[in-house]
C-alpha atoms as a PDB file:
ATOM      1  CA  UNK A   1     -41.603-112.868 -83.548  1.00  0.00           C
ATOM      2  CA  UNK A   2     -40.151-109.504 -84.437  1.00  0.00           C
ATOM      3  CA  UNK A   3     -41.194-110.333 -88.420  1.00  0.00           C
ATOM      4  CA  UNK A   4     -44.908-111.192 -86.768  1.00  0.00           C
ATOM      5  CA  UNK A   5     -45.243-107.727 -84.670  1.00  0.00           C
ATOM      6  CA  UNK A   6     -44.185-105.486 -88.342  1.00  0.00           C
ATOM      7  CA  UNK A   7     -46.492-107.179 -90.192  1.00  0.00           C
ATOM      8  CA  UNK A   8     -48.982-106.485 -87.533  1.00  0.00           C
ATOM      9  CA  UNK A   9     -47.889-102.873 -86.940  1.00  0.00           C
ATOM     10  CA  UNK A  10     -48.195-102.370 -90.745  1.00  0.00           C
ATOM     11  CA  UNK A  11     -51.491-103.932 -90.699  1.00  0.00           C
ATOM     12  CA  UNK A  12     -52.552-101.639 -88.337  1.00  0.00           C
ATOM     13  CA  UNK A  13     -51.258 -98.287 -90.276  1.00  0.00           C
ATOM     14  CA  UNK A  14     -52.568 -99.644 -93.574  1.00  0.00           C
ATOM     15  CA  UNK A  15     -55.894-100.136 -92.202  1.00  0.00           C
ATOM     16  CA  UNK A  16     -56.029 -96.964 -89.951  1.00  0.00           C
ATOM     17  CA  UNK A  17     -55.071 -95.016 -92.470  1.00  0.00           C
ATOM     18  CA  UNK A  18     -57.664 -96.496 -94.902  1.00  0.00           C
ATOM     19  CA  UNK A  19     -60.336 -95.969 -92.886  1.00  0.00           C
ATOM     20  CA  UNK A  20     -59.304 -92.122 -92.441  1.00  0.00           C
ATOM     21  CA  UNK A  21     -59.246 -91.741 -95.932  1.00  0.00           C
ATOM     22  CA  UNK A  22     -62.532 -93.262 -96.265  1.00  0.00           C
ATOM     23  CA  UNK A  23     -64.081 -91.165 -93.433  1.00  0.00           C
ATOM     24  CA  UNK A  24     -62.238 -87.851 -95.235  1.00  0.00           C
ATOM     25  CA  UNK A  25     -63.244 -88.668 -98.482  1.00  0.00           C
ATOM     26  CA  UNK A  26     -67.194 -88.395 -97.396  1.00  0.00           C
ATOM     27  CA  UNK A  27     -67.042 -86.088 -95.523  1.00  0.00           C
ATOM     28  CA  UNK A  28     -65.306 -83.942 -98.753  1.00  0.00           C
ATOM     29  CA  UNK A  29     -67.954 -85.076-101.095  1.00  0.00           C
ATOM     30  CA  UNK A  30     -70.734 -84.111 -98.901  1.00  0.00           C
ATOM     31  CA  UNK A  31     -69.467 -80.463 -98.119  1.00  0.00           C
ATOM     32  CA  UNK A  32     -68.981 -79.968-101.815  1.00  0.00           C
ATOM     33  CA  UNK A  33     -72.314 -81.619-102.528  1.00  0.00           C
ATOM     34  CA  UNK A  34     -73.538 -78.253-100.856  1.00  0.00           C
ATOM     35  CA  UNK A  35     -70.770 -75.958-103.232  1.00  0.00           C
ATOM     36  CA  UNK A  36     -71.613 -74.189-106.657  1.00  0.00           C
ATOM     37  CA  UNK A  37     -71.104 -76.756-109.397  1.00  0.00           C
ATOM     38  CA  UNK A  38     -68.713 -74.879-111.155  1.00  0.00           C
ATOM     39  CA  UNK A  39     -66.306 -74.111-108.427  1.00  0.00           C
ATOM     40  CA  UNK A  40     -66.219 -77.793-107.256  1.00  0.00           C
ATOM     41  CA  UNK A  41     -62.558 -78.292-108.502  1.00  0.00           C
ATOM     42  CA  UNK A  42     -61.238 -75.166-106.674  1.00  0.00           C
ATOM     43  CA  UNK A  43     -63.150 -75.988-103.687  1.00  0.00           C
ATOM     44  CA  UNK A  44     -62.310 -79.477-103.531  1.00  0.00           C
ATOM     45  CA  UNK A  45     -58.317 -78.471-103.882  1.00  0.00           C
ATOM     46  CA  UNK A  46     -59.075 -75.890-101.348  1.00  0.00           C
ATOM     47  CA  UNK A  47     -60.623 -78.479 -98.785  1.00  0.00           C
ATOM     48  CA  UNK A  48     -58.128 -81.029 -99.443  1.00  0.00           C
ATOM     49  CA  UNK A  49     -55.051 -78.989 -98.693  1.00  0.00           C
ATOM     50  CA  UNK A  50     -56.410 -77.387 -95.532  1.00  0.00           C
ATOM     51  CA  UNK A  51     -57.775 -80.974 -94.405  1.00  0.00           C
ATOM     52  CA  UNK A  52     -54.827 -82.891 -95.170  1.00  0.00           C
ATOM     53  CA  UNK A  53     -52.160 -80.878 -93.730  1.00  0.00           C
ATOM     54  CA  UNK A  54     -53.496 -81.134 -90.582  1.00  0.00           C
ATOM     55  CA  UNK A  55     -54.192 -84.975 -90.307  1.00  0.00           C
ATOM     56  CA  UNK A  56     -53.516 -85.399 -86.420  1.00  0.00           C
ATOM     57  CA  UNK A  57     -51.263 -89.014 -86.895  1.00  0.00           C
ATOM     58  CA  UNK A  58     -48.091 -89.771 -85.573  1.00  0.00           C
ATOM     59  CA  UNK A  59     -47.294 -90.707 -89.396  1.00  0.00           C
ATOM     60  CA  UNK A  60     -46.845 -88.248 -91.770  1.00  0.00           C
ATOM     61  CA  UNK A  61     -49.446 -88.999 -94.726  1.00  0.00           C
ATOM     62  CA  UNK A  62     -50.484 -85.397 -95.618  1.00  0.00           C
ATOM     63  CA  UNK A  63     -48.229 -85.275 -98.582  1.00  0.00           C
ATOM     64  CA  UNK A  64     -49.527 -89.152 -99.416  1.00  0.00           C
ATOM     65  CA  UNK A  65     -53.023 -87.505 -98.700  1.00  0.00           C
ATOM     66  CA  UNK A  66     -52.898 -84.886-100.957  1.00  0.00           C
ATOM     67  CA  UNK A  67     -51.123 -86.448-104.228  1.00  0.00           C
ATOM     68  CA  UNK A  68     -54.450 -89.238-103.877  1.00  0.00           C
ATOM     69  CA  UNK A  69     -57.529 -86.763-103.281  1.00  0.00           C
ATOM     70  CA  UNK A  70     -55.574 -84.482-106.243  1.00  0.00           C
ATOM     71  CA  UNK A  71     -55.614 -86.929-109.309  1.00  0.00           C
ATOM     72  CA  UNK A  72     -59.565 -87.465-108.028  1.00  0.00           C
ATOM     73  CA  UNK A  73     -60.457 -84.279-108.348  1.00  0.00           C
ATOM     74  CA  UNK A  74     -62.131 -84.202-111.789  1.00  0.00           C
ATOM     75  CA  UNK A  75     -64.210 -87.864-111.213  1.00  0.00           C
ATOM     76  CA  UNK A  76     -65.261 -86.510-107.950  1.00  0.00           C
ATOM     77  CA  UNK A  77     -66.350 -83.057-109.512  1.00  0.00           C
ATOM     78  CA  UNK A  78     -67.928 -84.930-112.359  1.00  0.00           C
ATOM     79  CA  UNK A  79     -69.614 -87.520-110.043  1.00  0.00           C
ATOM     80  CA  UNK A  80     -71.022 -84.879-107.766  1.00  0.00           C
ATOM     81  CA  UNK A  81     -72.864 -83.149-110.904  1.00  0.00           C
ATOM     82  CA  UNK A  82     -74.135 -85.985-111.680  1.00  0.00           C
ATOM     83  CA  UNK A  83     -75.877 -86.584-108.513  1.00  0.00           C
ATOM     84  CA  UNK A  84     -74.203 -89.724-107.050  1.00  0.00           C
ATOM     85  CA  UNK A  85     -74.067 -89.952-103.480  1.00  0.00           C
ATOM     86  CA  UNK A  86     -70.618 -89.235-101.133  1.00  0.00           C
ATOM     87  CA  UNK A  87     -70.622 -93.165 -99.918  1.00  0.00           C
ATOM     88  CA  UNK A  88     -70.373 -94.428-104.035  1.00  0.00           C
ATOM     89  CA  UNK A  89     -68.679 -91.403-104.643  1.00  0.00           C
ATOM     90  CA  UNK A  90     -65.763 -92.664-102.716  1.00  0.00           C
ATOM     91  CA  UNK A  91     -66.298 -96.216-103.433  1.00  0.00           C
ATOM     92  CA  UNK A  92     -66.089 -95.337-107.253  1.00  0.00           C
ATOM     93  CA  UNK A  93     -62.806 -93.619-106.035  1.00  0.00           C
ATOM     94  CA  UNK A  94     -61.572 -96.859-104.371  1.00  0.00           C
ATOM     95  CA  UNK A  95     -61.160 -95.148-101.049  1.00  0.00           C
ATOM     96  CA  UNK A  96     -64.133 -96.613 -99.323  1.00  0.00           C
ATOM     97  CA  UNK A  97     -64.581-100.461 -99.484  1.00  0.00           C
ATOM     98  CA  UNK A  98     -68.072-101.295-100.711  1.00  0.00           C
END
């Protein structure tokens, strides 16, 4: 029983914090789709940081938040100039099921 109630309370996490992810990395994308091309790095860093160290959870995934947005970074930027959309944007990412 106690094996059965982890499994579930992982479940849970993994798939809360999935979705947050998900929801954070559109919501990103579309403010920078408004930024200046050329500062979409910076901004995106900017955004991140600020965003993920307040994530309001009673686990603490900021730094986990932060290290996965960072090494995106460059495919997002590149992504954005290119004119694909925040949803496939994030899909592409593999943040956001499809």
């Amino acid at each position: 029983m106690l094996k059965a109630f982890i499994f579930l309370l992982f479940l849970t996490f993994y798939t809360t914090r999935a979705e947050i992810f998900c929801q954070l990395c559109k919501e990103l994308v579309t403010a920078a789709e408004q930024e200046d091309p050329n500062d979409l790095k910076h901004y995106l860093e900017t955004k991140t940081k600020e965003v993920c160290s307040k994530l309001p959870l009673p686990f603490d995934i900021s730094d986990e938040c932060l290290s996965f947005f960072e090494k995106y970074y460059p495919i997002i930027s590149e992504l954005l100039s290119l004119g694909v959309s925040p949803e496939a944007v994030c899909q592409h990412v593999g943040v956001c099921k499809q």
